[in-house]
Protein backbone atom coordinates (compact mmCIF):
# COMPACT_ATOMS: atom_id res chain seq x y z
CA UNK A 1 0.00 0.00 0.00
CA UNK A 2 1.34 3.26 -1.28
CA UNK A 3 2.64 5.60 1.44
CA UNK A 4 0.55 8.83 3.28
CA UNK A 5 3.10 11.18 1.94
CA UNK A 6 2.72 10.17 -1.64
CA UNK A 7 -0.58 10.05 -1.78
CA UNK A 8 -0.49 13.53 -0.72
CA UNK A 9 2.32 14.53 -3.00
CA UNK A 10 0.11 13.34 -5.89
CA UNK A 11 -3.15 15.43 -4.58
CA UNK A 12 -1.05 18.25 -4.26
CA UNK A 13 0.37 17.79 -8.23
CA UNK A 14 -3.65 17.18 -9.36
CA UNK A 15 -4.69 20.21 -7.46
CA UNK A 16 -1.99 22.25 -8.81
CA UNK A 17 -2.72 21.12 -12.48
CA UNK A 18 -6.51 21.35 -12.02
CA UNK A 19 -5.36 25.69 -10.85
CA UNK A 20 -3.36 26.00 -13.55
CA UNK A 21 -6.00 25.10 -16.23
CA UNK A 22 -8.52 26.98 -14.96
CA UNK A 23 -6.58 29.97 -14.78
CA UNK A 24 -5.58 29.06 -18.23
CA UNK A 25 -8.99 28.90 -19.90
CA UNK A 26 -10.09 32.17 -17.73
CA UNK A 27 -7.13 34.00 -19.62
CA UNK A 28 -8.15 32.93 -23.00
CA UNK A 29 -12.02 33.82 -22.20
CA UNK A 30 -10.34 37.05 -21.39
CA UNK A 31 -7.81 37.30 -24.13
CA UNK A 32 -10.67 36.57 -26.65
CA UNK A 33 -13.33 39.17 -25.19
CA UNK A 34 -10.60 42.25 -24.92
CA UNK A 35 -9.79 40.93 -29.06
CA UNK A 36 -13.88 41.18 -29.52
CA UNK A 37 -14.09 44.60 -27.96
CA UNK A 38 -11.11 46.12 -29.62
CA UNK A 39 -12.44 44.57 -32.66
CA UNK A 40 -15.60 46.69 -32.06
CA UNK A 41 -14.29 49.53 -31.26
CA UNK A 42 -11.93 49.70 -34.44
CA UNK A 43 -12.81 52.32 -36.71
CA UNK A 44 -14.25 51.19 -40.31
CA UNK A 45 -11.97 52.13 -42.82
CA UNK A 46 -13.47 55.03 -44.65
CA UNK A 47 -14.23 55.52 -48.23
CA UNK A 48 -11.42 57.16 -50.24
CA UNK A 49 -13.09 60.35 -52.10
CA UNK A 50 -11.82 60.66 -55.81
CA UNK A 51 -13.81 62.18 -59.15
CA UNK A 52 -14.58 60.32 -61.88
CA UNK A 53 -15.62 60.49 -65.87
CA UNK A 54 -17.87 58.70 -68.35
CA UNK A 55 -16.02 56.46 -70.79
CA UNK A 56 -17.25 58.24 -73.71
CA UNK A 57 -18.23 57.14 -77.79
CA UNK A 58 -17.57 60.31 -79.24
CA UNK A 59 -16.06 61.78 -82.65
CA UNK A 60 -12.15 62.27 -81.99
CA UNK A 61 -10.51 64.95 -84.45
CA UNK A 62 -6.76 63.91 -85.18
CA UNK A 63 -4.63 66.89 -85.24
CA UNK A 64 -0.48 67.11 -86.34
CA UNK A 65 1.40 70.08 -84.24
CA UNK A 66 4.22 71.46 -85.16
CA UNK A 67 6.11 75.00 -84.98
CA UNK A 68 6.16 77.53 -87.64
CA UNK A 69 6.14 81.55 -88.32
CA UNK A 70 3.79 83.81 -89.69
CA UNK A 71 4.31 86.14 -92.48
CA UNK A 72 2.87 88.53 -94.76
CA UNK A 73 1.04 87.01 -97.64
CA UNK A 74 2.70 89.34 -99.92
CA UNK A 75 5.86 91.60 -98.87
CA UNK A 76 6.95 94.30 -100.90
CA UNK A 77 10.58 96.60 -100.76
CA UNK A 78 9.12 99.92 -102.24
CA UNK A 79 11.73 100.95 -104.28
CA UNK A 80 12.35 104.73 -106.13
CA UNK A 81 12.27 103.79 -109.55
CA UNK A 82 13.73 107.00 -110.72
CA UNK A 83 16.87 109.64 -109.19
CA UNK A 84 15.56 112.39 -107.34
CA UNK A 85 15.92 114.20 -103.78
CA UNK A 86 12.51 113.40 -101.50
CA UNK A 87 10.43 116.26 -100.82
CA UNK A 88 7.49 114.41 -98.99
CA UNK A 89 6.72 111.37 -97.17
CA UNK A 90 3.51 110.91 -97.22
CA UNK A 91 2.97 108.19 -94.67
CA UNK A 92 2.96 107.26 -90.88
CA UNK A 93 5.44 104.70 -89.84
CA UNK A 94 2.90 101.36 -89.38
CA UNK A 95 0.35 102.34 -90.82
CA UNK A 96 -2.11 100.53 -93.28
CA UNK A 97 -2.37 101.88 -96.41
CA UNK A 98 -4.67 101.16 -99.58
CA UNK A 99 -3.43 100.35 -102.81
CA UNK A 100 -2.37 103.30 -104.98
CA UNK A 101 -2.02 105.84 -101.48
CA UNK A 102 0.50 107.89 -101.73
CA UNK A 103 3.69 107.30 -99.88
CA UNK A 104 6.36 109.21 -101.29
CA UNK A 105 7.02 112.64 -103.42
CA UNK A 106 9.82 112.86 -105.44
CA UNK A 107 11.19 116.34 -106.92
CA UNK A 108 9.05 116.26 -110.08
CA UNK A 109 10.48 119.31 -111.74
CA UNK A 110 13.47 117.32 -114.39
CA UNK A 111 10.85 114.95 -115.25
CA UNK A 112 7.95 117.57 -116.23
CA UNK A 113 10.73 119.83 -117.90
CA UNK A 114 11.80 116.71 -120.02
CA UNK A 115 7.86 116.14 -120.60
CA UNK A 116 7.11 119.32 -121.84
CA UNK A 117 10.18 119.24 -123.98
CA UNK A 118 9.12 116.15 -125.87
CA UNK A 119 5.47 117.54 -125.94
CA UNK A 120 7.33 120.58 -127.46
CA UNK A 121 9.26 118.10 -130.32
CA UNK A 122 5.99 116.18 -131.08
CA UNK A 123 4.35 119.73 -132.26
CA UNK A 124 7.47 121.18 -134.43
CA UNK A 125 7.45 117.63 -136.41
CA UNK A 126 3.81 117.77 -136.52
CA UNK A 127 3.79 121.28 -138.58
CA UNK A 128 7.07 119.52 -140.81
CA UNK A 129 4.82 117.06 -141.21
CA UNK A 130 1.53 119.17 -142.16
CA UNK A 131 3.89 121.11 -144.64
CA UNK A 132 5.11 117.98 -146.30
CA UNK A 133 2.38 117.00 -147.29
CA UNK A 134 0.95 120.34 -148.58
CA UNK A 135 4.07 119.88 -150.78
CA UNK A 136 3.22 116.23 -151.97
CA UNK A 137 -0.50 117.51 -152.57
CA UNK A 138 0.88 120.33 -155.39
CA UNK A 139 3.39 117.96 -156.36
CA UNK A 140 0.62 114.99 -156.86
CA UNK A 141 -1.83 118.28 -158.74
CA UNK A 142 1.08 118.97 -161.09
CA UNK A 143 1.03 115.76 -162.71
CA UNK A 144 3.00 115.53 -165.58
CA UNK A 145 4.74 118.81 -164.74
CA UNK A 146 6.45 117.07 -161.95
CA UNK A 147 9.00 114.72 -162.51
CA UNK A 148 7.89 111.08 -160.79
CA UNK A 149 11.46 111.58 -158.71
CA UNK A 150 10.46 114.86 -157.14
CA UNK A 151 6.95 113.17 -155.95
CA UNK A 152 8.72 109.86 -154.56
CA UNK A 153 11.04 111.82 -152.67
CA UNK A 154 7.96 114.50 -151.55
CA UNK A 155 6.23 110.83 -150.45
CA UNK A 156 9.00 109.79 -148.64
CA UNK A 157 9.53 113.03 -146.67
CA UNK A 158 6.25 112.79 -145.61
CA UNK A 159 6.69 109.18 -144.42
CA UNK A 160 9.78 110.00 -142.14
CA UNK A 161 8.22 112.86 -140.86
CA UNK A 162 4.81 110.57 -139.50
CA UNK A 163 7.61 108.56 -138.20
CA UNK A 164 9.34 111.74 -136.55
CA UNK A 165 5.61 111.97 -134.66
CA UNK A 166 5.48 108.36 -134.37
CA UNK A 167 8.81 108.43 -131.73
CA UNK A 168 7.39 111.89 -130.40
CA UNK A 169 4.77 110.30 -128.66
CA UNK A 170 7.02 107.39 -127.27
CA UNK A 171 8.88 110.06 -125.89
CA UNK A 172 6.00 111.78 -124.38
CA UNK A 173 5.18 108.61 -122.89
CA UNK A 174 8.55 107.79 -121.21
CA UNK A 175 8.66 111.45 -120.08
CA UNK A 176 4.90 111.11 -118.68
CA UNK A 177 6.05 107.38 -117.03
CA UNK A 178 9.05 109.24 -115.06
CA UNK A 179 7.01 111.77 -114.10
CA UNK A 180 4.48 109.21 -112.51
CA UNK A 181 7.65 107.42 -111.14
CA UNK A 182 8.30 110.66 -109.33
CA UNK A 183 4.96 109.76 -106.94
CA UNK A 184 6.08 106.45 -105.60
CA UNK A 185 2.37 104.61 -104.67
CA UNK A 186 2.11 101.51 -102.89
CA UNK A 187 1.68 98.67 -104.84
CA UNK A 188 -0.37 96.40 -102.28
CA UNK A 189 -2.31 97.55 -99.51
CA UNK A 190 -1.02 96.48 -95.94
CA UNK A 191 1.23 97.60 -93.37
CA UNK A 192 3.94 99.83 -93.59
CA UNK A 193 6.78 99.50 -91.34
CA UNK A 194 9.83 101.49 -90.32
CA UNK A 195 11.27 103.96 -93.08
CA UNK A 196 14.77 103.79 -94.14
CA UNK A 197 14.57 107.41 -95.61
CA UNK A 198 13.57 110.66 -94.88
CA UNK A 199 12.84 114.15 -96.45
CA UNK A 200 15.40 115.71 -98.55
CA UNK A 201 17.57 112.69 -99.17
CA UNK A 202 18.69 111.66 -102.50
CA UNK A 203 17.11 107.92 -104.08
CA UNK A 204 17.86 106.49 -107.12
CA UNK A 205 16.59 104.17 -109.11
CA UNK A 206 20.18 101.70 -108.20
CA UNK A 207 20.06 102.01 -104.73
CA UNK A 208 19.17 98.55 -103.42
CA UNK A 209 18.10 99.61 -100.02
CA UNK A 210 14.37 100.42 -100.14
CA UNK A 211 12.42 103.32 -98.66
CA UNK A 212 9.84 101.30 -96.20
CA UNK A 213 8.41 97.73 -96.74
CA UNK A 214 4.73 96.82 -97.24
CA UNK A 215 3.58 93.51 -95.57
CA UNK A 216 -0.07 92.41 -96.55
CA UNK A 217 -1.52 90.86 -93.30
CA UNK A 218 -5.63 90.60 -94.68
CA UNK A 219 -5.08 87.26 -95.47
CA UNK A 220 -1.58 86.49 -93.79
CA UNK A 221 0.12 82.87 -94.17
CA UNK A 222 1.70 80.58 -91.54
CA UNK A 223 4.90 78.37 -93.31
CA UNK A 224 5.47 75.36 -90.68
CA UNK A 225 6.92 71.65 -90.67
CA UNK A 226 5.73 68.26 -90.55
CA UNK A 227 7.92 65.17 -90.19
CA UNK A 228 7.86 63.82 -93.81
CA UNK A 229 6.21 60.05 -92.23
CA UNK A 230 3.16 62.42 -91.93
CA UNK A 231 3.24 63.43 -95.41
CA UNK A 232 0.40 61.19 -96.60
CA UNK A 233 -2.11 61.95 -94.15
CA UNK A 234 -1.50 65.31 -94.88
CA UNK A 235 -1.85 64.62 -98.85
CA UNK A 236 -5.01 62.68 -98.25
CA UNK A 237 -6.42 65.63 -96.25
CA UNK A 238 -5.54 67.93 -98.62
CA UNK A 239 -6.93 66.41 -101.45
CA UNK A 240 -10.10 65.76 -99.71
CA UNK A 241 -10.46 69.75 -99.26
CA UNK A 242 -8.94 72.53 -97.63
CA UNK A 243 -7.79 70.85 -93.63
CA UNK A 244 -8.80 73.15 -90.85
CA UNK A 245 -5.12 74.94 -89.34
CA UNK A 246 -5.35 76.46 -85.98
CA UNK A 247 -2.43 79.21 -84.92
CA UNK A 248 -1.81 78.97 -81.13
CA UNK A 249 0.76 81.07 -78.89
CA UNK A 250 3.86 78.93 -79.01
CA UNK A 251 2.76 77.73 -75.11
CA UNK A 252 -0.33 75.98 -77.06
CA UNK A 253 -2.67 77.31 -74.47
CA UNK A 254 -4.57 79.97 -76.29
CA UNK A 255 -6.28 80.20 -80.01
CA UNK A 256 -5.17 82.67 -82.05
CA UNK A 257 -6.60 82.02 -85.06
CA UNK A 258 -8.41 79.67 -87.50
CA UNK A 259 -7.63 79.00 -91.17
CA UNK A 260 -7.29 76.46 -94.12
CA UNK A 261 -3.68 74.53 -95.26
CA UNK A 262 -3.24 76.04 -98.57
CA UNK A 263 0.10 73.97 -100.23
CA UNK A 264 2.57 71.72 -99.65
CA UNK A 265 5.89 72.40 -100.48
CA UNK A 266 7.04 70.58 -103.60
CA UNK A 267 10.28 69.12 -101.72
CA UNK A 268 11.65 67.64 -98.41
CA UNK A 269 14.23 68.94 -96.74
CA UNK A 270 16.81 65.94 -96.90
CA UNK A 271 18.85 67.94 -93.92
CA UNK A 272 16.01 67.56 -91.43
CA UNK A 273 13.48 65.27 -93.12
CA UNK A 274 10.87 67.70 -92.81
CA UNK A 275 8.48 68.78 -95.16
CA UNK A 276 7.35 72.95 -95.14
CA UNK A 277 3.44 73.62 -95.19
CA UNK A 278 1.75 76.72 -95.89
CA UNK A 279 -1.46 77.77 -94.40
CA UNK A 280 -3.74 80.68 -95.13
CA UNK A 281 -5.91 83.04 -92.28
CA UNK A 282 -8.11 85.72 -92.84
CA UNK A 283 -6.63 87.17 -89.79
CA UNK A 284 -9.32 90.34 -89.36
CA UNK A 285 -8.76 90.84 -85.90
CA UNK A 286 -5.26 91.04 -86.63
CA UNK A 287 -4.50 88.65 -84.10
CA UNK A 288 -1.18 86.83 -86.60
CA UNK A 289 1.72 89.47 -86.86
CA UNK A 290 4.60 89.12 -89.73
CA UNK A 291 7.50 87.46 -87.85
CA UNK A 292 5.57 85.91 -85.20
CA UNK A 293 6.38 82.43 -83.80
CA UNK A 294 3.10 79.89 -83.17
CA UNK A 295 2.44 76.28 -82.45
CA UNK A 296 0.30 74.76 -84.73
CA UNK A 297 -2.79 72.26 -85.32
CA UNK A 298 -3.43 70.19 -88.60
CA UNK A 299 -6.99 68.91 -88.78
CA UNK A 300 -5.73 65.27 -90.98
CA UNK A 301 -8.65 63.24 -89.89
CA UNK A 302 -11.27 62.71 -87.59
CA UNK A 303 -12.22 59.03 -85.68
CA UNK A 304 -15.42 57.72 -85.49
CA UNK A 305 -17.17 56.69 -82.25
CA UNK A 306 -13.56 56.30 -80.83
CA UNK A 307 -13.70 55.18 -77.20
CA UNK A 308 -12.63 59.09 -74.76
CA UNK A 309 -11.56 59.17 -71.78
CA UNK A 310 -9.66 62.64 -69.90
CA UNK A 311 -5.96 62.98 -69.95
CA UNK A 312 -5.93 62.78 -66.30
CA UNK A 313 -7.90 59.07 -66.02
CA UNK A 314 -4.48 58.01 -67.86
CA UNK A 315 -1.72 56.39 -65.32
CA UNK A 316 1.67 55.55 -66.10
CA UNK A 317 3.24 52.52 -64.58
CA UNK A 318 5.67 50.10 -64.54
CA UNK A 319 4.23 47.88 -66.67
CA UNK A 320 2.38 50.46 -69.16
CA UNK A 321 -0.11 52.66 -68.96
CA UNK A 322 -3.79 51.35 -67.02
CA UNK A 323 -6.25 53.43 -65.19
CA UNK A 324 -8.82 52.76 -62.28
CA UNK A 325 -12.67 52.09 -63.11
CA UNK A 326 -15.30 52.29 -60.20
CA UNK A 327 -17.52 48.83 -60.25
CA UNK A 328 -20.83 48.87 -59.06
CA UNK A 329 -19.97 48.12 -55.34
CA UNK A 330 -18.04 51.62 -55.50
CA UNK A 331 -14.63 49.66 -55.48
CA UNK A 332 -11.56 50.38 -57.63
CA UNK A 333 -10.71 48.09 -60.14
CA UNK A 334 -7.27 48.40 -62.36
CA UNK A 335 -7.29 48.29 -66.01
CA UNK A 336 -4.71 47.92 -68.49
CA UNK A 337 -5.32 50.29 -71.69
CA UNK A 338 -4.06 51.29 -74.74
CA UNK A 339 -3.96 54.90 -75.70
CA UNK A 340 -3.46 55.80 -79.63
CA UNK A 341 -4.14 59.77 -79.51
CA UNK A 342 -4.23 62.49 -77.16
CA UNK A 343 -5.10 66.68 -77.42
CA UNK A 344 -6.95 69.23 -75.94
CA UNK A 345 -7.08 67.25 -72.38
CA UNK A 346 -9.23 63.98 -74.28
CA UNK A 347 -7.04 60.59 -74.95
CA UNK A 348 -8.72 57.78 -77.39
CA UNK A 349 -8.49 54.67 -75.77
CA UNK A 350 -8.17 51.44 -78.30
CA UNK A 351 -8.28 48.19 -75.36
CA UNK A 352 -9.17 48.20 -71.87
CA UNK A 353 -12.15 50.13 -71.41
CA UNK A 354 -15.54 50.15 -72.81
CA UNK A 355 -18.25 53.20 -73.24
CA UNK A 356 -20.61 53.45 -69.80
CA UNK A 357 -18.16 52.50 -67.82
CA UNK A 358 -16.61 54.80 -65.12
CA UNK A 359 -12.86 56.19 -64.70
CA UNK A 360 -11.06 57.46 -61.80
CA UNK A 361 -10.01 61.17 -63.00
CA UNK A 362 -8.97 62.70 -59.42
CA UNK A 363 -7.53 61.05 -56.81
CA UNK A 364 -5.56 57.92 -57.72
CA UNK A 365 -2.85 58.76 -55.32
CA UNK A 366 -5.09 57.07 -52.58
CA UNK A 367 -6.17 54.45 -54.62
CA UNK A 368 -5.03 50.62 -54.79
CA UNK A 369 -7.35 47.87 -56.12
CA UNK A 370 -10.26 47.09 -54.65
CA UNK A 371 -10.39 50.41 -52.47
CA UNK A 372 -14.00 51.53 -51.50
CA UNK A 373 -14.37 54.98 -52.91
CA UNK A 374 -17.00 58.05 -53.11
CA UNK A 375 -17.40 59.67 -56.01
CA UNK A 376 -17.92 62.62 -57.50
CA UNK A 377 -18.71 63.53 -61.67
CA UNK A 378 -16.26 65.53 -62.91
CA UNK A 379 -18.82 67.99 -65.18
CA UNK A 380 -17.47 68.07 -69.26
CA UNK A 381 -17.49 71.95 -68.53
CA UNK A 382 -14.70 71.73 -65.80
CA UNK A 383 -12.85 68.92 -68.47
CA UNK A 384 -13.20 72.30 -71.17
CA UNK A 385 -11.81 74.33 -68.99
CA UNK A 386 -9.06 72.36 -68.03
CA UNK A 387 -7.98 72.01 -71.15
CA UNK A 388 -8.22 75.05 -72.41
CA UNK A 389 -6.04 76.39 -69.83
């Protein structure tokens, strides 16, 4: 028979085990409720506010940029075509003038003296002429009284005098032209710029420095480049009609004005493989100034119900370019797209999105996938005006 002492060795070790277990579960009934409570009292995770767009079926216009410089759609040096000191100028520097004003006065006295002087030779071979052919007329009455030599060389006489008169006039008419040339017009209307000249100088007619250039600016032209690769989308749009050309401020932000491509050059530069375009404006307001730098926009084509989305629903990633759609349990979901085109704040998307759905336009920075979010529409009036600043 076992022993009083072990017997109450082994109580001690059951009631000691039989503590221990009870404090044990007690702990974990503890453990779990405190888990359950903080679990309660967690905040929920709130919804991550962001702005989204339509995916949009609209018309997409495809437009080349490019650089170029506007200039006057005719220029012209106005020249003195004749020697002479100035004695007027009879314009304003920049001003617009008609064609046929006025803009300079040239001495006109030599030329009027050497008019009047041929007007002057015209009349005394006019009365040698009127008495030579009194002379033929008795020599013609006299008939066989006059030898046939004497009226031949009376006929003659007669003849080289009409031709006398004949180079009379052509000498009144160069002496009238020089005297015109003395009034120097303008040969276009447009602006004037700066004179190079003033009163009582001396021009001539070999001088190669002009007296004040004329630039037409109602219509002006814009000359710009195009890589030659784009050369025949330009062709086709150009022989489908006259492609719309917008002139912009060389930041691209603001329209200055609208016209029509007019010609394509009839070479490419080898040097820069570039090929120079001309386009035409009306240019009333007078917004396009000779010498003037612009970006510019080629209307080439325009995509049917292409797939739109905003420039700013476009992410760039590792990987390529994707952007977030909003499902319909207002959760973030990444897509993969492919973009083709992008102006004026629109991009056409080719894969990856369909029209209806909705795109993340504001806000991705918060945004991983399968974030709850709250939305709000971004308006197409605030798109406009984000573009067009």
């Amino acid at each position: 028979m076992p022993r009083p002492r072990t017997i109450l060795w082994a109580l001690l070790i059951v009631a000691i085990a039989a503590l221990g277990y009870l404090s044990w579960q007690r702990f974990r009934s503890e453990d779990h409720q405190a888990q359950t409570e903080t679990q309660k009292r967690a905040p929920v995770r709130a919804a991550v506010p962001v702005r989204i767009a339509p995916v949009e079926k609209a018309d997409f216009p495809v437009y080349l940029t490019g650089l170029g410089t506007v200039q006057g759609f005719n220029t012209v040096v106005v020249r003195s075509r004749v020697d002479g000191q100035i004695n007027r100028i009879a314009f304003q520097e920049g001003q617009v003038v008609k064609e046929g004003d006025t803009l300079v006065e040239i001495d006109p006295r030599p030329f009027q003296a050497a008019l009047d002087q041929a007007k002057a030779k015209k009349a005394q071979d006019q009365a040698n002429l009127a008495n030579a052919n009194l002379d033929l007329q008795r020599s013609t009455r006299l008939g066989e009284f006059a030898t046939r030599q004497q009226t031949d060389t009376q006929r003659a006489l007669v003849a080289q005098l009409a031709a006398q008169v004949a180079g009379d006039d052509a000498a009144i008419a160069n002496a009238q032209t020089q005297l015109d040339y003395a009034t120097i017009k303008a040969p276009i209307s447009g602006v004037v710029g700066i004179r190079q000249v003033d009163v009582g100088n001396i021009v001539n007619a070999a001088t190669q420095t002009g007296i004040v250039t004329i630039a037409q600016i109602e219509p002006i032209a814009v000359i710009f480049t195009a890589p030659e690769d784009q050369l025949p989308e330009i062709k086709a749009a150009l022989a489908a009609g006259s492609p719309k050309t917008i002139a912009l401020s060389t930041d691209g932000k603001r329209v200055l004005s609208t016209g029509t491509l007019s010609l394509i050059n009839n070479q490419v530069d080898t040097s820069s493989g570039t090929v120079r375009l001309k386009a035409v404006f009306d240019n009333k307001d007078r917004a396009l100034w000779p010498g003037q730098s612009v970006s510019t926009r080629l209307l080439v084509a325009t995509l049917k119900d292409a797939t739109v989305i905003p420039d700013d629903a476009v992410q760039h990633g590792p990987n390529g370019l994707y952007a977030y759609t909003v499902n319909k349990e207002n959760k973030a979901e990444l897509r993969k797209i492919k973009v083709t085109r992008s102006i004026d704040g629109r991009s056409v998307v080719d894969e990856g999105l369909a029209p209806g759905e909705q795109v993340i336009s504001a806000g991705q920075y918060k945004v991983q996938p399968g974030t709850l979010v709250t939305t709000a529409v971004a308006s197409s009036d605030q798109a406009q005006a984000k573009a067009s600043e």
